[in-house]
PDB file of N, CA and C in Angstrom:
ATOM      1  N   UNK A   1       2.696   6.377  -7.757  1.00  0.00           N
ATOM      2  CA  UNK A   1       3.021   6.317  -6.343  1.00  0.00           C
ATOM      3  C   UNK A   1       3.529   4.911  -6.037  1.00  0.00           C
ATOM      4  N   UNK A   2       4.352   4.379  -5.118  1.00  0.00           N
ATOM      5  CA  UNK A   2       5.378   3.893  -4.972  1.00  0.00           C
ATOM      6  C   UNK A   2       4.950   3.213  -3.230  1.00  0.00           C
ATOM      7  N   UNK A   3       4.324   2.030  -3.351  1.00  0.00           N
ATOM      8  CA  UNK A   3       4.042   1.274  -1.873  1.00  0.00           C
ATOM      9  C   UNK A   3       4.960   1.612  -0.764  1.00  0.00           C
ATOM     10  N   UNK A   4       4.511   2.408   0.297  1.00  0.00           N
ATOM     11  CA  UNK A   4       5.044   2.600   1.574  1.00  0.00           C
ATOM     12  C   UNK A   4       5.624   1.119   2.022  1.00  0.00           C
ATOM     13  N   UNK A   5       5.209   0.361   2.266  1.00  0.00           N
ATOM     14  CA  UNK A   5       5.370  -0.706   2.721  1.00  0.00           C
ATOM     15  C   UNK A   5       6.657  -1.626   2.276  1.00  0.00           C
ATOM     16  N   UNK A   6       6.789  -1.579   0.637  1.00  0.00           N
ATOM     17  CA  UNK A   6       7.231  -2.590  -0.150  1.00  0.00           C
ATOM     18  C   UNK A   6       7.870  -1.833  -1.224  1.00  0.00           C
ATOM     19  N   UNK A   7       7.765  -0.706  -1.780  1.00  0.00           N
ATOM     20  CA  UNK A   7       7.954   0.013  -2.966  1.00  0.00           C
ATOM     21  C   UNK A   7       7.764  -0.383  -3.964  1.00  0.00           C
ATOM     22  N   UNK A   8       6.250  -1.470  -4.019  1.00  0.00           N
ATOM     23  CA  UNK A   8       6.368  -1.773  -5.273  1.00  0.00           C
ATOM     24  C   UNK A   8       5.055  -0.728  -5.879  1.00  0.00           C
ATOM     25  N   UNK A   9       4.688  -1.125  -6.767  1.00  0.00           N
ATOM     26  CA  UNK A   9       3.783  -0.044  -7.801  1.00  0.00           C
ATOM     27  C   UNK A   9       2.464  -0.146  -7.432  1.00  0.00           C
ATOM     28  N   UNK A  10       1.766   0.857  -7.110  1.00  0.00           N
ATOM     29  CA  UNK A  10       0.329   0.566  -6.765  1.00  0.00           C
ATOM     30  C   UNK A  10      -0.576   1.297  -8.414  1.00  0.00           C
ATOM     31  N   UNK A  11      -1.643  -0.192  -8.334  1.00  0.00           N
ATOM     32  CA  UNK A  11      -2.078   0.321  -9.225  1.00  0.00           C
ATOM     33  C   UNK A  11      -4.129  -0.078  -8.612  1.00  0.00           C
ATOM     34  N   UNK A  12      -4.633   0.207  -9.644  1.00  0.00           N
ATOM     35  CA  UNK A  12      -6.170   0.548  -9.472  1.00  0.00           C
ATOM     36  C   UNK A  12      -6.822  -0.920  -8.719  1.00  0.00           C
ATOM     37  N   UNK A  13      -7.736  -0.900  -8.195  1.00  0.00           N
ATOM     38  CA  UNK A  13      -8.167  -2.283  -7.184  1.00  0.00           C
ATOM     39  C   UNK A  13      -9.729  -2.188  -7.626  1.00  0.00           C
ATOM     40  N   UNK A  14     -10.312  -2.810  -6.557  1.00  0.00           N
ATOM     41  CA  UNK A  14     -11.118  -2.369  -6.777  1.00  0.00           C
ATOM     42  C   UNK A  14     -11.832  -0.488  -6.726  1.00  0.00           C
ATOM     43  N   UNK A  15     -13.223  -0.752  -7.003  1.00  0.00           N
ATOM     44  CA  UNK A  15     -13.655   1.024  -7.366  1.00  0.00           C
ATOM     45  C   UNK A  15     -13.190   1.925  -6.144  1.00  0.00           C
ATOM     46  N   UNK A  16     -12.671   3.028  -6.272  1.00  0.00           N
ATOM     47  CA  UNK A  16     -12.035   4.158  -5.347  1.00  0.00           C
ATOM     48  C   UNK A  16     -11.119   3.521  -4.610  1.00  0.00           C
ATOM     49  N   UNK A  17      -9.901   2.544  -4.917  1.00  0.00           N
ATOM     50  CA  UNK A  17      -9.345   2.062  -4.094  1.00  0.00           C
ATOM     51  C   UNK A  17      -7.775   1.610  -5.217  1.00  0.00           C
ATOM     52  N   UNK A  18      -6.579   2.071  -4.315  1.00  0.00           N
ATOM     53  CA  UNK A  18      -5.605   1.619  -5.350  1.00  0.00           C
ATOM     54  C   UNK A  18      -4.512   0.293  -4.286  1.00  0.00           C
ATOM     55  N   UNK A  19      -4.228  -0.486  -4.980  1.00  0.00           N
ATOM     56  CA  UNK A  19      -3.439  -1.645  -4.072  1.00  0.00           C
ATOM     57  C   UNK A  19      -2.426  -2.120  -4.725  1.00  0.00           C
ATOM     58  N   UNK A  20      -1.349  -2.323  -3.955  1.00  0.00           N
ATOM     59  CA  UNK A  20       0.221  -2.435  -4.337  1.00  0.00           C
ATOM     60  C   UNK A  20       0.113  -4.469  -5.139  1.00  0.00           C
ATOM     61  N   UNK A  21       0.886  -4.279  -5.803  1.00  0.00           N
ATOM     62  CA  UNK A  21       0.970  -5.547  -7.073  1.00  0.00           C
ATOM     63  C   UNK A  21       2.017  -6.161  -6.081  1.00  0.00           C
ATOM     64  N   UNK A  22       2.315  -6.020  -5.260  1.00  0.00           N
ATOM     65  CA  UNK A  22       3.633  -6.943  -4.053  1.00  0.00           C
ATOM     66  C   UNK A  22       2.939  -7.145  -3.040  1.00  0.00           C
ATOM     67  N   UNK A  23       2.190  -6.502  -2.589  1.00  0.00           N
ATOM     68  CA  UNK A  23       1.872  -6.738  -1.261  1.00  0.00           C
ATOM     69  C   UNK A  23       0.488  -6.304  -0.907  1.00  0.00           C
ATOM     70  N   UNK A  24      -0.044  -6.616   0.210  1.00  0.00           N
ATOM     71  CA  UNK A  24      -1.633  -6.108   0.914  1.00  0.00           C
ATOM     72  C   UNK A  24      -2.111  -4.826   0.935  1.00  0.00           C
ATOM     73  N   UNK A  25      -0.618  -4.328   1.001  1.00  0.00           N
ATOM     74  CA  UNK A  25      -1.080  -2.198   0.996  1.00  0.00           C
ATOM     75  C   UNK A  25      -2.250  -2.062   0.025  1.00  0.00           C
ATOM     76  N   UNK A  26      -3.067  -1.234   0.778  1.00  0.00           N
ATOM     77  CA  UNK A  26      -4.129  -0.637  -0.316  1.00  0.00           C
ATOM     78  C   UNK A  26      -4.072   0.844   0.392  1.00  0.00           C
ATOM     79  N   UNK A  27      -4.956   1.897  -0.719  1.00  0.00           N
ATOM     80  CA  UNK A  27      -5.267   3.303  -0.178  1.00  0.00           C
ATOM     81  C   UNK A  27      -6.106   3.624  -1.035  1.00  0.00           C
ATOM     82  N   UNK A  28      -7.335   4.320  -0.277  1.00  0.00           N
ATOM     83  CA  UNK A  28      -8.539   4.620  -1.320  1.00  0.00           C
ATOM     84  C   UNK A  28      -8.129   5.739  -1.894  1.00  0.00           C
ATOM     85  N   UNK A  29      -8.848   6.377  -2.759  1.00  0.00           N
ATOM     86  CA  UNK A  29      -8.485   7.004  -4.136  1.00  0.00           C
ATOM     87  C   UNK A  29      -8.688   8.301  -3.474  1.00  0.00           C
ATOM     88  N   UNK A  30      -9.420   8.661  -2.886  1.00  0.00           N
ATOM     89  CA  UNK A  30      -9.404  10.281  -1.682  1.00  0.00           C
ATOM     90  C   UNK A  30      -7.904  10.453  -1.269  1.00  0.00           C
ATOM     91  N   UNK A  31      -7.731   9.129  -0.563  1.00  0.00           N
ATOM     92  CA  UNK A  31      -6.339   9.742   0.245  1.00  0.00           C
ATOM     93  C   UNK A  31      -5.366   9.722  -0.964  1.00  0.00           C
ATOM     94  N   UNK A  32      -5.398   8.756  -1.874  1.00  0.00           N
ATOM     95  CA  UNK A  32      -4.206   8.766  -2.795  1.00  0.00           C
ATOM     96  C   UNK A  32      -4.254  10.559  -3.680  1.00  0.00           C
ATOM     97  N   UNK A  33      -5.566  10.626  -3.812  1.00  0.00           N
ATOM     98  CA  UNK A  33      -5.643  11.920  -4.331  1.00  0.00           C
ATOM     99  C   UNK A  33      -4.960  13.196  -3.106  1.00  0.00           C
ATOM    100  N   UNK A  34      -5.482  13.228  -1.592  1.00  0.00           N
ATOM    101  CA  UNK A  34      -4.701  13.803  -1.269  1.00  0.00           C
ATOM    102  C   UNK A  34      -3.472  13.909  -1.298  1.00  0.00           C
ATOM    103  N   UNK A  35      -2.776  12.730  -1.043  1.00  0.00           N
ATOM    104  CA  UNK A  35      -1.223  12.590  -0.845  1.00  0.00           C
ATOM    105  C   UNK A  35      -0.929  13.401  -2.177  1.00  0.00           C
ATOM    106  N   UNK A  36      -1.282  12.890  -3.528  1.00  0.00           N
ATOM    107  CA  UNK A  36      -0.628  13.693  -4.427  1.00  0.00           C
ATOM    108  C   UNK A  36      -0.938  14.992  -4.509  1.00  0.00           C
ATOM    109  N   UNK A  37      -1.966  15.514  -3.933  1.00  0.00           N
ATOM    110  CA  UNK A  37      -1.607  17.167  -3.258  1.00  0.00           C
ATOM    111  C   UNK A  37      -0.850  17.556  -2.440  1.00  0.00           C
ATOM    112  N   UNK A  38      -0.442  17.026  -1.483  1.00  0.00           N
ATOM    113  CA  UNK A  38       0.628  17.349  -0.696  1.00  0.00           C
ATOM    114  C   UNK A  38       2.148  17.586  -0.943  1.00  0.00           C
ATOM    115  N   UNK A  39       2.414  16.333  -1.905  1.00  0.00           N
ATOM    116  CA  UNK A  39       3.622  15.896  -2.628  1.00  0.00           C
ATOM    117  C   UNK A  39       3.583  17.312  -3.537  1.00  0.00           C
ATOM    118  N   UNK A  40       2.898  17.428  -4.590  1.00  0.00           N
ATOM    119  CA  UNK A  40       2.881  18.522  -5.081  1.00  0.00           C
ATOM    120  C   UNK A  40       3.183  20.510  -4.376  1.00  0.00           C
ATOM    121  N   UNK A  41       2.207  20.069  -3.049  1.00  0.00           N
ATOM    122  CA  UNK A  41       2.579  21.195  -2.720  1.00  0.00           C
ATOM    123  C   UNK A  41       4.006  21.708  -2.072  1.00  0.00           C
ATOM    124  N   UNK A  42       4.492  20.536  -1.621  1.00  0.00           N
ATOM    125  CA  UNK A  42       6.006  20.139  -1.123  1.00  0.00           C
ATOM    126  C   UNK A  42       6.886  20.982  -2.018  1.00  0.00           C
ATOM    127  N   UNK A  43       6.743  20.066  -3.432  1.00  0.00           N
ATOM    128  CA  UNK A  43       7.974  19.870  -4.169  1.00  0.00           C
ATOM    129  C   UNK A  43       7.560  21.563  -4.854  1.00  0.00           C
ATOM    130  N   UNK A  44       6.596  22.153  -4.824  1.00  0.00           N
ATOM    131  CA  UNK A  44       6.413  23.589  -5.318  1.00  0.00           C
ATOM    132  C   UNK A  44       7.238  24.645  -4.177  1.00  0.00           C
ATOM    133  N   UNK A  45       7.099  24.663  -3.235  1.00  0.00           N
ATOM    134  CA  UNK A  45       7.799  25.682  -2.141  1.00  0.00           C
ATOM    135  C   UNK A  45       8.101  25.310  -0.766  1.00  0.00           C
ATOM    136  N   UNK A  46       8.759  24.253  -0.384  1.00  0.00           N
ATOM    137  CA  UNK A  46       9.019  23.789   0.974  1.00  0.00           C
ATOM    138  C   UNK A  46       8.559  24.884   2.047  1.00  0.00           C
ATOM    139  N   UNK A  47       9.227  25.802   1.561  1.00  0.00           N
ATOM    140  CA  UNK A  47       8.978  26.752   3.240  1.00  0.00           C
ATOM    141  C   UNK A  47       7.574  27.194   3.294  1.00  0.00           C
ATOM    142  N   UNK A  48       6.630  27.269   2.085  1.00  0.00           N
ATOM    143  CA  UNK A  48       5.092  27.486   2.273  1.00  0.00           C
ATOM    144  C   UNK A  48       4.417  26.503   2.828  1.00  0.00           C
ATOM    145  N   UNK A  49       4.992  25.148   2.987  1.00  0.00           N
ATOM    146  CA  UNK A  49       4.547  23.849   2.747  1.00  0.00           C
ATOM    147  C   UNK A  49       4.304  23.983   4.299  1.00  0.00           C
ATOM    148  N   UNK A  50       5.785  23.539   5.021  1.00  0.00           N
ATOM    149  CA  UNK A  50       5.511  23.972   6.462  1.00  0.00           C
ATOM    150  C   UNK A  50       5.227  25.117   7.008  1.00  0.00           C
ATOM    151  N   UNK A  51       4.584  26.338   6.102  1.00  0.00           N
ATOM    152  CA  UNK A  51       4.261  27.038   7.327  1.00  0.00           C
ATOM    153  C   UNK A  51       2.692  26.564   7.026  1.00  0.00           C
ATOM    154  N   UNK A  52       2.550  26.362   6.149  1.00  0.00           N
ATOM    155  CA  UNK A  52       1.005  25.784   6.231  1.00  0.00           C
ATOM    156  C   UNK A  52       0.700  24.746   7.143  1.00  0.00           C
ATOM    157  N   UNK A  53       1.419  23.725   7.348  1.00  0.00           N
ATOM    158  CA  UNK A  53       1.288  22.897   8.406  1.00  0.00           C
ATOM    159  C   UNK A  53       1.611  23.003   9.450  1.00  0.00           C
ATOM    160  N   UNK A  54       2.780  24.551   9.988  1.00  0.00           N
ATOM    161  CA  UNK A  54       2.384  24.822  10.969  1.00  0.00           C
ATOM    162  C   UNK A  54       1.471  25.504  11.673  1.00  0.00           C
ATOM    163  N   UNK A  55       0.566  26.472  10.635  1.00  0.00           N
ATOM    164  CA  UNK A  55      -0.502  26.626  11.072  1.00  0.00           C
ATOM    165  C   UNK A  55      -1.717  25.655  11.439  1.00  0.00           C
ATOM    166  N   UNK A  56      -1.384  24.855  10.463  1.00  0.00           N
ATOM    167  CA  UNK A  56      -3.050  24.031  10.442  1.00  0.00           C
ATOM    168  C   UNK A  56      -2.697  23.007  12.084  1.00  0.00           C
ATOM    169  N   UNK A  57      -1.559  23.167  12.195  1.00  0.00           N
ATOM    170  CA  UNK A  57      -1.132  22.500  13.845  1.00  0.00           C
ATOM    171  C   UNK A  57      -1.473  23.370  14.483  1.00  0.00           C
ATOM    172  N   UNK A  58      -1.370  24.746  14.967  1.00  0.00           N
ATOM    173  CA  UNK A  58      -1.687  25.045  15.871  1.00  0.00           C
ATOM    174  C   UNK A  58      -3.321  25.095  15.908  1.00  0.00           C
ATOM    175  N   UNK A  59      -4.007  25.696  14.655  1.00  0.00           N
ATOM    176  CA  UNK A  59      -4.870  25.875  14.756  1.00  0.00           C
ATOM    177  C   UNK A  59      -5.901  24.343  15.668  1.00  0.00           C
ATOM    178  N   UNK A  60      -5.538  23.417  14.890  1.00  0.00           N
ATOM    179  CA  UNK A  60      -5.823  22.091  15.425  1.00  0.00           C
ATOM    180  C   UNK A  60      -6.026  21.914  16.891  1.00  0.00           C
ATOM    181  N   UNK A  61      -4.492  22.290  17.761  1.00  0.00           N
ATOM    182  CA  UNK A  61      -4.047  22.329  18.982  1.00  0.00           C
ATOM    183  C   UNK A  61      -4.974  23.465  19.724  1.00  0.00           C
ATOM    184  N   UNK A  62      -5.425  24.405  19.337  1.00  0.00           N
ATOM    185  CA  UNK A  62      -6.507  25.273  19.711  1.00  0.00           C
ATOM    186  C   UNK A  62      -8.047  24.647  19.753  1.00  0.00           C
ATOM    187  N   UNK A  63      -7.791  23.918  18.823  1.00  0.00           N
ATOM    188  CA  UNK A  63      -9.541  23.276  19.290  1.00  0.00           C
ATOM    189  C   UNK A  63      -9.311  21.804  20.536  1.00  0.00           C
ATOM    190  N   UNK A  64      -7.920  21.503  21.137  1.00  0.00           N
ATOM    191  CA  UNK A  64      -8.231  20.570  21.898  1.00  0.00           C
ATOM    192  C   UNK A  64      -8.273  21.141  23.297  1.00  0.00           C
ATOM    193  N   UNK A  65      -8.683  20.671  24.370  1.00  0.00           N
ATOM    194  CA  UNK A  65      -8.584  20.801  25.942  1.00  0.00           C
ATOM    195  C   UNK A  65      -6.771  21.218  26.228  1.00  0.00           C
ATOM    196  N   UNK A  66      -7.053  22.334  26.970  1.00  0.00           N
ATOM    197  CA  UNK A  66      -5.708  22.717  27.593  1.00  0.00           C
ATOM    198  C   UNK A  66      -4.630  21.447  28.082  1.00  0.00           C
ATOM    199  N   UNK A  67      -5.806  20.444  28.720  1.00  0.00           N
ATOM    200  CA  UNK A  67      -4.964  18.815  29.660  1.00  0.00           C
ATOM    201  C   UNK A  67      -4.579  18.456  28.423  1.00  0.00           C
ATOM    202  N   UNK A  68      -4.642  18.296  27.090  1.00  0.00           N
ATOM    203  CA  UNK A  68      -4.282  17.420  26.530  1.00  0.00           C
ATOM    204  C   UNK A  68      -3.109  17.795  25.474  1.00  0.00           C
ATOM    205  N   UNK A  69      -2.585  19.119  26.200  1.00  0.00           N
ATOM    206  CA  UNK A  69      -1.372  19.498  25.616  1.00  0.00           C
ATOM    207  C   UNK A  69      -0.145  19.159  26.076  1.00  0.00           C
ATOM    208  N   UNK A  70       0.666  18.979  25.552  1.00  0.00           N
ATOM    209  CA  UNK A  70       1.883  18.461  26.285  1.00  0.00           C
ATOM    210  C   UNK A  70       3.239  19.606  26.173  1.00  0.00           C
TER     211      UNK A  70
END
């Protein structure tokens, strides 16, 4: 994975935690593990990808207060 910030190379930091060799970016090892589920599920079937996320949006948008819809 490839620093948002800087594009340089993130590699292992300290424990559960990975941090870019250019710069301050860090991301603990959960989210880095998610992201590379996501990426994966992307690059397997785009159109499953978003309808999954458009469900998990609405569903989301169903658990907030009616006022706080726009």
């Amino acid at each position: 994975m490839t620093c948002p910030q800087c594009a340089g190379s993130l590699g292992p930091s300290r424990p559960g935690w990975y941090r870019c060799a250019a710069c301050p970016y860090e991301i603990s090892a959960d989210a880095w593990r998610m992201h590379q589920g996501l990426m994966a599920a992307l690059d397997a079937d785009k159109t499953t990808f978003f309808e999954r996320v458009k469900r998990r949006t609405a569903y989301l948008r169903s658990l907030e207060a009616a006022w706080k819809h726009r």
